[in-house]
C-alpha atoms as a PDB file:
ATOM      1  CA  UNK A   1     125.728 125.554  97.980  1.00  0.00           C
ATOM      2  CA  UNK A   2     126.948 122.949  95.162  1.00  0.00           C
ATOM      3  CA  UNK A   3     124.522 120.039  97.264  1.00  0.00           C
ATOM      4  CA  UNK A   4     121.129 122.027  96.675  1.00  0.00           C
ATOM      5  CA  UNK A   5     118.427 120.501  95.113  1.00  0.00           C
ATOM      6  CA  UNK A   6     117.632 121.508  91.744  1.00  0.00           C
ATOM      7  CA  UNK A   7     114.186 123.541  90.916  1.00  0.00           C
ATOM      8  CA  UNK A   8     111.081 121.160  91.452  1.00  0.00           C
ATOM      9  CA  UNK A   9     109.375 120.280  88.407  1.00  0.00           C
ATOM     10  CA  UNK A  10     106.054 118.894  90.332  1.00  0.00           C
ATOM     11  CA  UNK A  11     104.099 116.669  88.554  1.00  0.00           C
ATOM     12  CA  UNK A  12     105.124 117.879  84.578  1.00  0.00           C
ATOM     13  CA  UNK A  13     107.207 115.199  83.368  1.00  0.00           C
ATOM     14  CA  UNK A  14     104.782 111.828  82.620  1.00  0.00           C
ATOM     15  CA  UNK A  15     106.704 108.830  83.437  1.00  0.00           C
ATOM     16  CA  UNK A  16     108.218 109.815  86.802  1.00  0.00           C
ATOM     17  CA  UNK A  17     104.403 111.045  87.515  1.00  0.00           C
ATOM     18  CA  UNK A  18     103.156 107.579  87.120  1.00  0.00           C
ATOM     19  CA  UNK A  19     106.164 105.597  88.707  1.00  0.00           C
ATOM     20  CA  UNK A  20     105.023 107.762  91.753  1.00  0.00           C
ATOM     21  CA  UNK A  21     101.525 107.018  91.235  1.00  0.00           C
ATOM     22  CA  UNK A  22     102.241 103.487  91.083  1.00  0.00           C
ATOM     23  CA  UNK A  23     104.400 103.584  93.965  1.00  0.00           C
ATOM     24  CA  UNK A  24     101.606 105.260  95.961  1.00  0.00           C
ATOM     25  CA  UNK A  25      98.971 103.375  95.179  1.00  0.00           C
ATOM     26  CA  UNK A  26     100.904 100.147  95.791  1.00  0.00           C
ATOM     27  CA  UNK A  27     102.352 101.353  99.297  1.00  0.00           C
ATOM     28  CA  UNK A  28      98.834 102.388 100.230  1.00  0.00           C
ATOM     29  CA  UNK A  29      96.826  99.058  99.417  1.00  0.00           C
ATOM     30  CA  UNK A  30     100.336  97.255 101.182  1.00  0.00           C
ATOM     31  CA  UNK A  31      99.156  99.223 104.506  1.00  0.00           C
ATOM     32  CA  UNK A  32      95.669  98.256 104.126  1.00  0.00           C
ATOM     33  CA  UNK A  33      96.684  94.809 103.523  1.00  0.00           C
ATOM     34  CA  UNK A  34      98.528  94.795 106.229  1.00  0.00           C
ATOM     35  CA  UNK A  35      96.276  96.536 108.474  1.00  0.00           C
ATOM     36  CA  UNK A  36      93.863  93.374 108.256  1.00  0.00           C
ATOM     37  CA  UNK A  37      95.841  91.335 110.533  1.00  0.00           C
ATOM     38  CA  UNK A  38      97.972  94.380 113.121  1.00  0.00           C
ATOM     39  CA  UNK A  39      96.696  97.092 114.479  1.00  0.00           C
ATOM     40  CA  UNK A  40      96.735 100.494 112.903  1.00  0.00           C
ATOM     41  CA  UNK A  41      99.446 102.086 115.409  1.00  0.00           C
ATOM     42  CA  UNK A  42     102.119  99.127 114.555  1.00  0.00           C
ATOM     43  CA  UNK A  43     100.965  99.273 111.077  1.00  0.00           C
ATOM     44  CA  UNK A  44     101.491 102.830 110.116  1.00  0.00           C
ATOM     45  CA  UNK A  45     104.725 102.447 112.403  1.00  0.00           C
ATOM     46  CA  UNK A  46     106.286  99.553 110.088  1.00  0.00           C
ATOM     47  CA  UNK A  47     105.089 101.535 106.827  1.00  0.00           C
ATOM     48  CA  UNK A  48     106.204 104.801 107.866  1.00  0.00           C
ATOM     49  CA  UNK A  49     109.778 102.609 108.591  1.00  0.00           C
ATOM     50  CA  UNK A  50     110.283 101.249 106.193  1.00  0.00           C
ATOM     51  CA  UNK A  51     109.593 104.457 103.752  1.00  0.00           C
ATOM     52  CA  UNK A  52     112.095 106.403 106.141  1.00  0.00           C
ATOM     53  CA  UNK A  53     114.809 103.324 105.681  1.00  0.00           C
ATOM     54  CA  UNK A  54     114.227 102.840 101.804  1.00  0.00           C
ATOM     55  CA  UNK A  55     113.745 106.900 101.007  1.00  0.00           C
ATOM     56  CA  UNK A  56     117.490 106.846 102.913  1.00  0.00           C
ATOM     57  CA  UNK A  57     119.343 104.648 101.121  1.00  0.00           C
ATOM     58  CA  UNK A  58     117.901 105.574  97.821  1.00  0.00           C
ATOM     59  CA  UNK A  59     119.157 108.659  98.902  1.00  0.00           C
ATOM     60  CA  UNK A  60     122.618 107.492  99.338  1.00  0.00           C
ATOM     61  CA  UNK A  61     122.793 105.077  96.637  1.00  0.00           C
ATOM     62  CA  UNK A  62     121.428 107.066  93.772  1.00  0.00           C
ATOM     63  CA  UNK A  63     121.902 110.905  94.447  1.00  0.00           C
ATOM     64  CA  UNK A  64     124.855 110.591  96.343  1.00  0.00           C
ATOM     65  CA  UNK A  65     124.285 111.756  99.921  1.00  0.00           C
ATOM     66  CA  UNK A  66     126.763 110.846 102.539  1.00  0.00           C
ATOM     67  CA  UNK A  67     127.434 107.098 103.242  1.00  0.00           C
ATOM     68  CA  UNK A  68     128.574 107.381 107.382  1.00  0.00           C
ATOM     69  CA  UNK A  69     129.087 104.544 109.888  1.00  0.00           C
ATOM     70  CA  UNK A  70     126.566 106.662 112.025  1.00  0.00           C
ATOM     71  CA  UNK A  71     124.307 107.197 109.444  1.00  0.00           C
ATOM     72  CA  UNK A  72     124.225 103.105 108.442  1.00  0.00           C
ATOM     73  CA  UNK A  73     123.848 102.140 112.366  1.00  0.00           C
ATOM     74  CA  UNK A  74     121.126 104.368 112.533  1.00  0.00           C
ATOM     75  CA  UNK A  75     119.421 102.437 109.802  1.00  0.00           C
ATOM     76  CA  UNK A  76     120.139  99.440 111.077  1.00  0.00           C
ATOM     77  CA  UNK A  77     118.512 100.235 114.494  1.00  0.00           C
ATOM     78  CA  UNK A  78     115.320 101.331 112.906  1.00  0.00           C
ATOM     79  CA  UNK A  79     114.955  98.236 111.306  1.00  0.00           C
ATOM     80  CA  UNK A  80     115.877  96.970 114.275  1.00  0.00           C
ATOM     81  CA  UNK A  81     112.545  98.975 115.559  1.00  0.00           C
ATOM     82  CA  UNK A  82     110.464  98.226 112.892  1.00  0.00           C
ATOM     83  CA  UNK A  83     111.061  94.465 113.106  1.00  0.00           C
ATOM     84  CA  UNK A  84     110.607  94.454 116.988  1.00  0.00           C
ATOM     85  CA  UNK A  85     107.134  96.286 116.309  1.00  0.00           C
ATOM     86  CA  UNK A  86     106.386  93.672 114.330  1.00  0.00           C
ATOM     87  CA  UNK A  87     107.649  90.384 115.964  1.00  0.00           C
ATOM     88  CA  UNK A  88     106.919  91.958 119.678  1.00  0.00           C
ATOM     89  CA  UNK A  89     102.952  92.815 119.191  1.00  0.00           C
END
């Protein structure tokens, strides 16, 4: 049980609030950049992506989870995806 998450604090400490708020509101006009020239369904696919790829290997780099061969091939083939989505519209 050592690898469980500590309590969540939600939005009560100020500077991780507005790094998140920054994040968000940078991902979100990214997307709508983005959506001006792709349609919405590749779009969302390639943002979605590339949050699932980055939120990963955040994950392993900073907190620690497991670095595995499987796991890193499996990142590599949905970037794989995400750049096919992209290049094959």
């Amino acid at each position: 049980m050592g690898d469980r998450p500590g309590p969540d604090r939600g939005f009560t400490r100020l500077l991780p609030s507005l790094v998140f708020a920054a994040a968000l509101a940078g991902s979100m006009a990214g997307l709508a950049y983005a959506l001006r020239s792709i349609p919405v369904g590749t779009g969302y696919a390639v943002w979605a992506g590339i949050g699932a790829v980055g939120t990963a290997v955040v994950g392993m780099v900073w907190p620690g989870e497991p670095e595995s061969l499987p796991r890193i091939l499996s990142l590599v083939l949905l970037i794989c995806g995400i750049v096919g989505l992209k290049v094959l519209r």
